[in-house]
PDB file of N, CA and C in Angstrom:
ATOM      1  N   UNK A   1    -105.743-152.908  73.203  1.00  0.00           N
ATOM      2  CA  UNK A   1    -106.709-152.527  72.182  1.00  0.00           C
ATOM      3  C   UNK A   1    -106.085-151.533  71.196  1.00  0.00           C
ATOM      4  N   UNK A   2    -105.470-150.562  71.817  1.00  0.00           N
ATOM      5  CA  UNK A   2    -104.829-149.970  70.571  1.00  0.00           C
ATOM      6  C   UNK A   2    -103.732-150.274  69.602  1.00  0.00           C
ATOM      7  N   UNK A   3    -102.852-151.135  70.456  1.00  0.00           N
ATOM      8  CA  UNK A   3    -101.596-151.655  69.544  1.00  0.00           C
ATOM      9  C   UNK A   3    -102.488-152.671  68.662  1.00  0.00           C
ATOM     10  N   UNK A   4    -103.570-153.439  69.067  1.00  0.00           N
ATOM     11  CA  UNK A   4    -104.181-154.053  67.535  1.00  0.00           C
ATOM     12  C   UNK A   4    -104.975-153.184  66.615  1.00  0.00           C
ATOM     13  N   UNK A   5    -105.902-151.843  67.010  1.00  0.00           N
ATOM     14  CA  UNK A   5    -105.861-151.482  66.011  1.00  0.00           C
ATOM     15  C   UNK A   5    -105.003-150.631  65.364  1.00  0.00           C
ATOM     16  N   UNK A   6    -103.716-150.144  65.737  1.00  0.00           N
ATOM     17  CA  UNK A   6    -102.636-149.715  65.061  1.00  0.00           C
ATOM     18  C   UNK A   6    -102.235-150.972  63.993  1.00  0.00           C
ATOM     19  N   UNK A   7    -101.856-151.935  64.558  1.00  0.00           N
ATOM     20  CA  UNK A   7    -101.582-152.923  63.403  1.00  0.00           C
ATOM     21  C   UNK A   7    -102.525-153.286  62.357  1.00  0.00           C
ATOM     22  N   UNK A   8    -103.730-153.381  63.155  1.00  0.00           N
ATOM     23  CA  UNK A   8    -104.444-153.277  61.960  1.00  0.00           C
ATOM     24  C   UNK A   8    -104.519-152.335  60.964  1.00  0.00           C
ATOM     25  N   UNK A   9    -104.421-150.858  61.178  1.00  0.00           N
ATOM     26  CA  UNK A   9    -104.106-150.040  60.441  1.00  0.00           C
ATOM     27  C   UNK A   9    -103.252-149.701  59.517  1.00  0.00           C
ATOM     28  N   UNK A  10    -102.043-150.131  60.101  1.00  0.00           N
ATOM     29  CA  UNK A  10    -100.997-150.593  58.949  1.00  0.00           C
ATOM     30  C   UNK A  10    -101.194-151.554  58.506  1.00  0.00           C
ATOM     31  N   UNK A  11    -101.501-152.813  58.636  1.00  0.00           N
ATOM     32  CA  UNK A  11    -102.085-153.891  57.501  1.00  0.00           C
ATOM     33  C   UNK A  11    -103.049-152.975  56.021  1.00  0.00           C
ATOM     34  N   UNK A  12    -103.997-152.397  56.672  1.00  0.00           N
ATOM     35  CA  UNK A  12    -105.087-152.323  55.797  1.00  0.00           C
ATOM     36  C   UNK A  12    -104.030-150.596  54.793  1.00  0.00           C
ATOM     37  N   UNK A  13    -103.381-149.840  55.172  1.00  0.00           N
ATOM     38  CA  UNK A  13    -102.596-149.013  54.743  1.00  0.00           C
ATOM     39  C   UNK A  13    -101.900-149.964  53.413  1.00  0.00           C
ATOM     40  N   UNK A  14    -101.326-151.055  53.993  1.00  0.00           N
ATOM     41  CA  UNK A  14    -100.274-151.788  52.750  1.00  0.00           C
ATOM     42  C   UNK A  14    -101.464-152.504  52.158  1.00  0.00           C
ATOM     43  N   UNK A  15    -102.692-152.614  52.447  1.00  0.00           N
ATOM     44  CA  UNK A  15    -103.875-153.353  51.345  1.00  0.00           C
ATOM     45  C   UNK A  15    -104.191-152.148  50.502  1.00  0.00           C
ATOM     46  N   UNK A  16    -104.506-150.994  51.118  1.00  0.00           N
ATOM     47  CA  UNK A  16    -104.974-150.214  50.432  1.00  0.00           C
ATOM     48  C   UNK A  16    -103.870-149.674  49.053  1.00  0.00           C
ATOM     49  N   UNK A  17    -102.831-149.425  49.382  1.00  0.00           N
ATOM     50  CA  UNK A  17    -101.675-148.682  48.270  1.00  0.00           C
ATOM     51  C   UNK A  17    -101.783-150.089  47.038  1.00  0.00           C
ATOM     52  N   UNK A  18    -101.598-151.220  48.082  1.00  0.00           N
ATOM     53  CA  UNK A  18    -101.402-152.479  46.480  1.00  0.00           C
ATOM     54  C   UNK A  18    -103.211-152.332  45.675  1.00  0.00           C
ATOM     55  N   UNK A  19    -104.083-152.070  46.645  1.00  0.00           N
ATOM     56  CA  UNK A  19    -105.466-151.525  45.755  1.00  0.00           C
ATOM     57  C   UNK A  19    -104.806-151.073  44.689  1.00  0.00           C
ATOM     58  N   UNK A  20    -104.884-150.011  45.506  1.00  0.00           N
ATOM     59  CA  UNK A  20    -104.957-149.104  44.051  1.00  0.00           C
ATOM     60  C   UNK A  20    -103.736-148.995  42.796  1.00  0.00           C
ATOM     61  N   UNK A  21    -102.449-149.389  43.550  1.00  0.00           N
ATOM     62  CA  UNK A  21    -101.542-149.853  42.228  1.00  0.00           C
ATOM     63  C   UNK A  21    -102.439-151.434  41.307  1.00  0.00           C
ATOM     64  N   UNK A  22    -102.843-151.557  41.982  1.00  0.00           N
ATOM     65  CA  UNK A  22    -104.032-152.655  41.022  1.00  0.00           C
ATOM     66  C   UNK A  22    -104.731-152.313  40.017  1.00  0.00           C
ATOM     67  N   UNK A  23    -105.855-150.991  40.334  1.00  0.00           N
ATOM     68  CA  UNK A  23    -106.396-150.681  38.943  1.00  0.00           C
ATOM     69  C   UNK A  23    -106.187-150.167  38.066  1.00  0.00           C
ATOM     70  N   UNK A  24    -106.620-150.183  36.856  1.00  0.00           N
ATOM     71  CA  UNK A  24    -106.380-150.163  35.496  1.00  0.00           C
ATOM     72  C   UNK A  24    -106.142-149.091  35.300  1.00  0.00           C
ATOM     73  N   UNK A  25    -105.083-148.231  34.876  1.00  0.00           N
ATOM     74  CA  UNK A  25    -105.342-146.896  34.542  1.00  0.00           C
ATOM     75  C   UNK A  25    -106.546-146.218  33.420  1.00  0.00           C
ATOM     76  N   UNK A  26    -107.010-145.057  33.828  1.00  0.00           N
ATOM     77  CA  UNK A  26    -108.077-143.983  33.004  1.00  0.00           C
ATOM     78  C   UNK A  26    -107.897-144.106  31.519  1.00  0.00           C
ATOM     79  N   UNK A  27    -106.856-143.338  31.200  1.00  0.00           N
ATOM     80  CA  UNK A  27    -106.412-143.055  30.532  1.00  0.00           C
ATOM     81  C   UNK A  27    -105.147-143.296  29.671  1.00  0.00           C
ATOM     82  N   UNK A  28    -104.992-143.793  28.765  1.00  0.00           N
ATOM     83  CA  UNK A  28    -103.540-144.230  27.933  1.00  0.00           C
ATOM     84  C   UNK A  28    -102.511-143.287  27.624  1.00  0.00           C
ATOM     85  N   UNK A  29    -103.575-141.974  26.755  1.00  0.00           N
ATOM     86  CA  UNK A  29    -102.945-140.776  26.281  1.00  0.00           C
ATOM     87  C   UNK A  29    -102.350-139.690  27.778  1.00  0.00           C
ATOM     88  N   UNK A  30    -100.909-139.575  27.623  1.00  0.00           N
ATOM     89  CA  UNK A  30    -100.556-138.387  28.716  1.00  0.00           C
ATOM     90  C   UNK A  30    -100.430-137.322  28.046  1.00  0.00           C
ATOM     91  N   UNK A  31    -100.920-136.999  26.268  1.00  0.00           N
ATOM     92  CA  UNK A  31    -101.213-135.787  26.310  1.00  0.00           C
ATOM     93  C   UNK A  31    -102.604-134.899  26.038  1.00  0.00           C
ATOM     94  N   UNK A  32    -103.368-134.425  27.354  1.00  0.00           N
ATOM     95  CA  UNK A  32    -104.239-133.631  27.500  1.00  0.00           C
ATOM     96  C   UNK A  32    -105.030-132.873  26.253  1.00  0.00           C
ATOM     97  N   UNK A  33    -103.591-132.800  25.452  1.00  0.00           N
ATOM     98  CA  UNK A  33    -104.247-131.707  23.785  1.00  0.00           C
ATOM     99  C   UNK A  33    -104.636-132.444  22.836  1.00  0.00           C
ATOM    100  N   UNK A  34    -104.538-133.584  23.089  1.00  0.00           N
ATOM    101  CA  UNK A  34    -104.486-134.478  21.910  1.00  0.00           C
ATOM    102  C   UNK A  34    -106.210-134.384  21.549  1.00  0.00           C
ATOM    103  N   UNK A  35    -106.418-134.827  20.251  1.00  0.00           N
ATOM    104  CA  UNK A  35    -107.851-134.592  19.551  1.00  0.00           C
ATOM    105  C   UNK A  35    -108.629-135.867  20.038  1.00  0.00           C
ATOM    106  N   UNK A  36    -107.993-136.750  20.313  1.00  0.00           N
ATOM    107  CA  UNK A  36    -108.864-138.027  20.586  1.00  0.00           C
ATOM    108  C   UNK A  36    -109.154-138.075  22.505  1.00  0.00           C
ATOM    109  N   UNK A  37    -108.593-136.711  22.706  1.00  0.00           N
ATOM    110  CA  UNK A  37    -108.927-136.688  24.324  1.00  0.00           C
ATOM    111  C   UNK A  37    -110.393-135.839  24.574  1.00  0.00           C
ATOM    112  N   UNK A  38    -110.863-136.213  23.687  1.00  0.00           N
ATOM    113  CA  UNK A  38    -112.610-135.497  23.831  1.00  0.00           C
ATOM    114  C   UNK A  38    -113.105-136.320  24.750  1.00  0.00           C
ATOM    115  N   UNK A  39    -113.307-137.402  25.108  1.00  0.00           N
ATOM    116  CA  UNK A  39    -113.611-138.211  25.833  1.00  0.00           C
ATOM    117  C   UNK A  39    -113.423-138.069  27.489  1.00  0.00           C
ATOM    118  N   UNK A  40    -112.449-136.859  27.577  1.00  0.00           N
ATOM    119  CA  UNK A  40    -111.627-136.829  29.190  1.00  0.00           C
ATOM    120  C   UNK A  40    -112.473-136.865  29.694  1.00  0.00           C
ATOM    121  N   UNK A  41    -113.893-135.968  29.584  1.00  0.00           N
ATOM    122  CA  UNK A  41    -114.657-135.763  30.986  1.00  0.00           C
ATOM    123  C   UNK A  41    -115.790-136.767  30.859  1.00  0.00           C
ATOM    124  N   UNK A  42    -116.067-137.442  29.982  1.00  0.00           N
ATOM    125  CA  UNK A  42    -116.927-137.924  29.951  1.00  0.00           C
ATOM    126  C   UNK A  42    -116.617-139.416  31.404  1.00  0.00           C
ATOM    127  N   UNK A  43    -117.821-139.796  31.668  1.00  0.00           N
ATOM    128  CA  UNK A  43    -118.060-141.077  33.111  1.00  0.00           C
ATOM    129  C   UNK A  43    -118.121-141.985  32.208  1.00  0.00           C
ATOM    130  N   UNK A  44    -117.728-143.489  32.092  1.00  0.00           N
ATOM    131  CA  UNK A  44    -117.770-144.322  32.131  1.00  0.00           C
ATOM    132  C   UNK A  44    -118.442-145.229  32.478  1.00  0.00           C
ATOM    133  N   UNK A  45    -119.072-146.585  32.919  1.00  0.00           N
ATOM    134  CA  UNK A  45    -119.386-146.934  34.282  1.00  0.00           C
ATOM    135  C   UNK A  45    -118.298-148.102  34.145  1.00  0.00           C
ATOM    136  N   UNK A  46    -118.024-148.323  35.126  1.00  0.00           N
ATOM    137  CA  UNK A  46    -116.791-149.353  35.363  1.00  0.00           C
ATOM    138  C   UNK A  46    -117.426-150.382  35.841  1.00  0.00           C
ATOM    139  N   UNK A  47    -117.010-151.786  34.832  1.00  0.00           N
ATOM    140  CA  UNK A  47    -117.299-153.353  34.343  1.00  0.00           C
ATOM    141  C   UNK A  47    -116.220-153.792  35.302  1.00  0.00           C
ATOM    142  N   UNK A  48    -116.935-155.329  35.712  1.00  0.00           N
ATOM    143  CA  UNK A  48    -115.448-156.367  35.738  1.00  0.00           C
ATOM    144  C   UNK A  48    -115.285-155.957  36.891  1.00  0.00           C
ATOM    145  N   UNK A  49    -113.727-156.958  36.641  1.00  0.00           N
ATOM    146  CA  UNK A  49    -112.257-156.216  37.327  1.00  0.00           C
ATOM    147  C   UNK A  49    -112.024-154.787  37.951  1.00  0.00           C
ATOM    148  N   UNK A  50    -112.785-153.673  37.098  1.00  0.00           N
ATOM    149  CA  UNK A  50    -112.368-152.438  37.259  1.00  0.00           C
ATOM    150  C   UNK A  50    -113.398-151.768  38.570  1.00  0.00           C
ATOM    151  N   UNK A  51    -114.663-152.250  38.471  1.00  0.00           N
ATOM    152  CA  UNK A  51    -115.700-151.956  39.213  1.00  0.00           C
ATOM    153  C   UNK A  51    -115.791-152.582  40.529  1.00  0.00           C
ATOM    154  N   UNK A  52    -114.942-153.728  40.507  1.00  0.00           N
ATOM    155  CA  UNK A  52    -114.609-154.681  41.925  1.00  0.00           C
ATOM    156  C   UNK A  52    -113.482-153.861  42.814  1.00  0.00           C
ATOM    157  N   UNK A  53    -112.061-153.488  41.618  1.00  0.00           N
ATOM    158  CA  UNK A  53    -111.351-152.417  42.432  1.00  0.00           C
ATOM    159  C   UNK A  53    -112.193-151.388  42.958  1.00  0.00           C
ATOM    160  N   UNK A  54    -112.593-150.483  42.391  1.00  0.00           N
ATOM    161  CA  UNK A  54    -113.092-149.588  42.564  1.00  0.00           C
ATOM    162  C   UNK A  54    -113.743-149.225  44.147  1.00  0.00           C
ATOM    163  N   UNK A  55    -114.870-150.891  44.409  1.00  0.00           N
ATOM    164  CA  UNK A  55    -115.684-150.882  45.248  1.00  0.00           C
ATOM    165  C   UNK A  55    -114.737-151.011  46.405  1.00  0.00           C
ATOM    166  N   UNK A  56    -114.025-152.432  46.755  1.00  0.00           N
ATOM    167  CA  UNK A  56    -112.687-152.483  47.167  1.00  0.00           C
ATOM    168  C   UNK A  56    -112.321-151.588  47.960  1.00  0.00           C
ATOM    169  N   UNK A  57    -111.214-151.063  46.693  1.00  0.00           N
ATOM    170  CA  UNK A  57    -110.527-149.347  47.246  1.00  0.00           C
ATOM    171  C   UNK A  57    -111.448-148.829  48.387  1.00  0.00           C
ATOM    172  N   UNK A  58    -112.880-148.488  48.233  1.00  0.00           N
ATOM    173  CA  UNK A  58    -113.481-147.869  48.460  1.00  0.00           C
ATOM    174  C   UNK A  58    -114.174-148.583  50.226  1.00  0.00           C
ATOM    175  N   UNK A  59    -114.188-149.391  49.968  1.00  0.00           N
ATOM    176  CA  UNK A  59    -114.809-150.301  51.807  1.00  0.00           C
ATOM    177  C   UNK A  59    -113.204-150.307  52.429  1.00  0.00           C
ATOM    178  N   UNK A  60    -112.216-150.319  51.827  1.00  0.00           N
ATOM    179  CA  UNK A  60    -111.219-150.233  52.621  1.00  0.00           C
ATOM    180  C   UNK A  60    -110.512-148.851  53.241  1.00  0.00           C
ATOM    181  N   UNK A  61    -111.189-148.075  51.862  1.00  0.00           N
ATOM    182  CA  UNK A  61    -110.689-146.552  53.044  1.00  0.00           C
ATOM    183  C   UNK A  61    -111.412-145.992  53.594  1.00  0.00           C
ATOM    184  N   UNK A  62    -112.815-146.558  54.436  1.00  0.00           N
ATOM    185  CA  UNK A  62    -114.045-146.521  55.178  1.00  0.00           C
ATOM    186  C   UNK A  62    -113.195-147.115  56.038  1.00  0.00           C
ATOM    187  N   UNK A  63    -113.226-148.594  55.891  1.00  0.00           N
ATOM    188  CA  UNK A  63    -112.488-149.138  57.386  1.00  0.00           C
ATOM    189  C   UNK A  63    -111.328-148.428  57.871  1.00  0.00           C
ATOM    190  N   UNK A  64    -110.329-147.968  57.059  1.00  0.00           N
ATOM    191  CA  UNK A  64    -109.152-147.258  57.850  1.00  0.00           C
ATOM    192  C   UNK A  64    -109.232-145.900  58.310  1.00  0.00           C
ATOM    193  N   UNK A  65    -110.355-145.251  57.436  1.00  0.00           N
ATOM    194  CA  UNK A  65    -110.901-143.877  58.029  1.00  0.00           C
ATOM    195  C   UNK A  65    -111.626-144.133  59.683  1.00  0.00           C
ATOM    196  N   UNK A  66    -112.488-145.474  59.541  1.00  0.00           N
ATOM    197  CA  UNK A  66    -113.076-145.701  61.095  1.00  0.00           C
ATOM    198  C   UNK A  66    -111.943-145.834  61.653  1.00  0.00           C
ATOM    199  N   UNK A  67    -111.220-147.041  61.437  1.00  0.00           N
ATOM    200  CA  UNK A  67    -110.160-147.457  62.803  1.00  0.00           C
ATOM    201  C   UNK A  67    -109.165-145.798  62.792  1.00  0.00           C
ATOM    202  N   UNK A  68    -108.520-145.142  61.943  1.00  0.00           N
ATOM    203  CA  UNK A  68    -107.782-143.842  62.442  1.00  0.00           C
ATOM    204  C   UNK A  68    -108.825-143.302  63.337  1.00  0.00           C
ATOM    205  N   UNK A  69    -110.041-142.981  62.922  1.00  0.00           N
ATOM    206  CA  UNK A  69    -110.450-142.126  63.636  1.00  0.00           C
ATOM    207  C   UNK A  69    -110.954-142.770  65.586  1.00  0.00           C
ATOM    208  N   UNK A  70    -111.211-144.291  65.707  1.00  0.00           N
ATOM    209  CA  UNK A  70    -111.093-144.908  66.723  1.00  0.00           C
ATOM    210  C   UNK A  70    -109.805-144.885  67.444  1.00  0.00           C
ATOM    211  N   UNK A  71    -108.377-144.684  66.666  1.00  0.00           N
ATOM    212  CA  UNK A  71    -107.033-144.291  67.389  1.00  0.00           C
ATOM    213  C   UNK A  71    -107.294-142.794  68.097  1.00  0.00           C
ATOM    214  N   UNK A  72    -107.431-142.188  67.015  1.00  0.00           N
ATOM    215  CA  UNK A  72    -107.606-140.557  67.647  1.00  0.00           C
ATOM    216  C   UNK A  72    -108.497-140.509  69.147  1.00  0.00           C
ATOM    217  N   UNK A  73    -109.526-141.299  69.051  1.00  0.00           N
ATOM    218  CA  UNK A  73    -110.070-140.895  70.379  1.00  0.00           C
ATOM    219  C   UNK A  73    -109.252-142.040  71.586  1.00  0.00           C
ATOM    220  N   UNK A  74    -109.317-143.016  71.203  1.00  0.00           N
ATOM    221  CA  UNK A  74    -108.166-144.023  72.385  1.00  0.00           C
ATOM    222  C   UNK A  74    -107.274-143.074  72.770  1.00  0.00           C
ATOM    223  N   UNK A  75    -106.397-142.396  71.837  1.00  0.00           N
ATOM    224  CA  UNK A  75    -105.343-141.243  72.253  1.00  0.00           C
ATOM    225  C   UNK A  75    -105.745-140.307  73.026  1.00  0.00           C
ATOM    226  N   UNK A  76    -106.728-140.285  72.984  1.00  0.00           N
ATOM    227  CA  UNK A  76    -106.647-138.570  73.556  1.00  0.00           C
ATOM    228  C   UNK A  76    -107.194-138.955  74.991  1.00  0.00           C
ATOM    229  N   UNK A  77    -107.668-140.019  75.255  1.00  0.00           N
ATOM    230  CA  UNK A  77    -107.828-140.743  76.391  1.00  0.00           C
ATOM    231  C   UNK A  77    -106.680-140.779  77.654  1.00  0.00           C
TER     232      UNK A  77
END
C-alpha cells in the first residue's frame, strides 16, 4: 500500500509541475513601474483554457496534499 501510493505521488508531482508550466502567464510586462501596470492588483476572472488550468492545478494539489499526508501516517506506523 505504500509503495503505490508513493508512486502515485510522484506521478501526480510530474502532473502537477507540467500543470502549471501549462498556464498562461499573468502578466507580459516584467517591469512593475511601468504606467500601464495599474492593472497589477486588480482580479480578473479566468475564461477558457485558463480557468480549466487553474481548477486542475488546484484538484491535483488536494489529491497530493491527501496522499502525502496518508504517507505520513503509514510511516509513522
Amino acid at each position: 500500500m505504500y509503495n503505490l501510493l508513493l508512486t502515485i505521488l510522484l506521478l501526480l508531482s510530474v502532473v502537477i509541475v507540467i500543470a502549471i508550466f501549462m498556464q498562461p502567464t499573468k502578466n507580459q510586462s516584467s517591469n512593475v513601474f511601468d504606467a500601464s501596470s495599474g492593472d497589477l492588483f486588480e482580479r480578473s476572472k479566468a475564461r477558457g483554457f485558463e480557468a480549466v488550468m487553474q481548477r486542475l492545478t488546484g484538484i491535483l494539489v488536494f489529491f497530493w496534499l491527501a496522499i502525502a499526508l496518508a504517507l505520513t501516517v503509514l510511516s509513522s506506523r
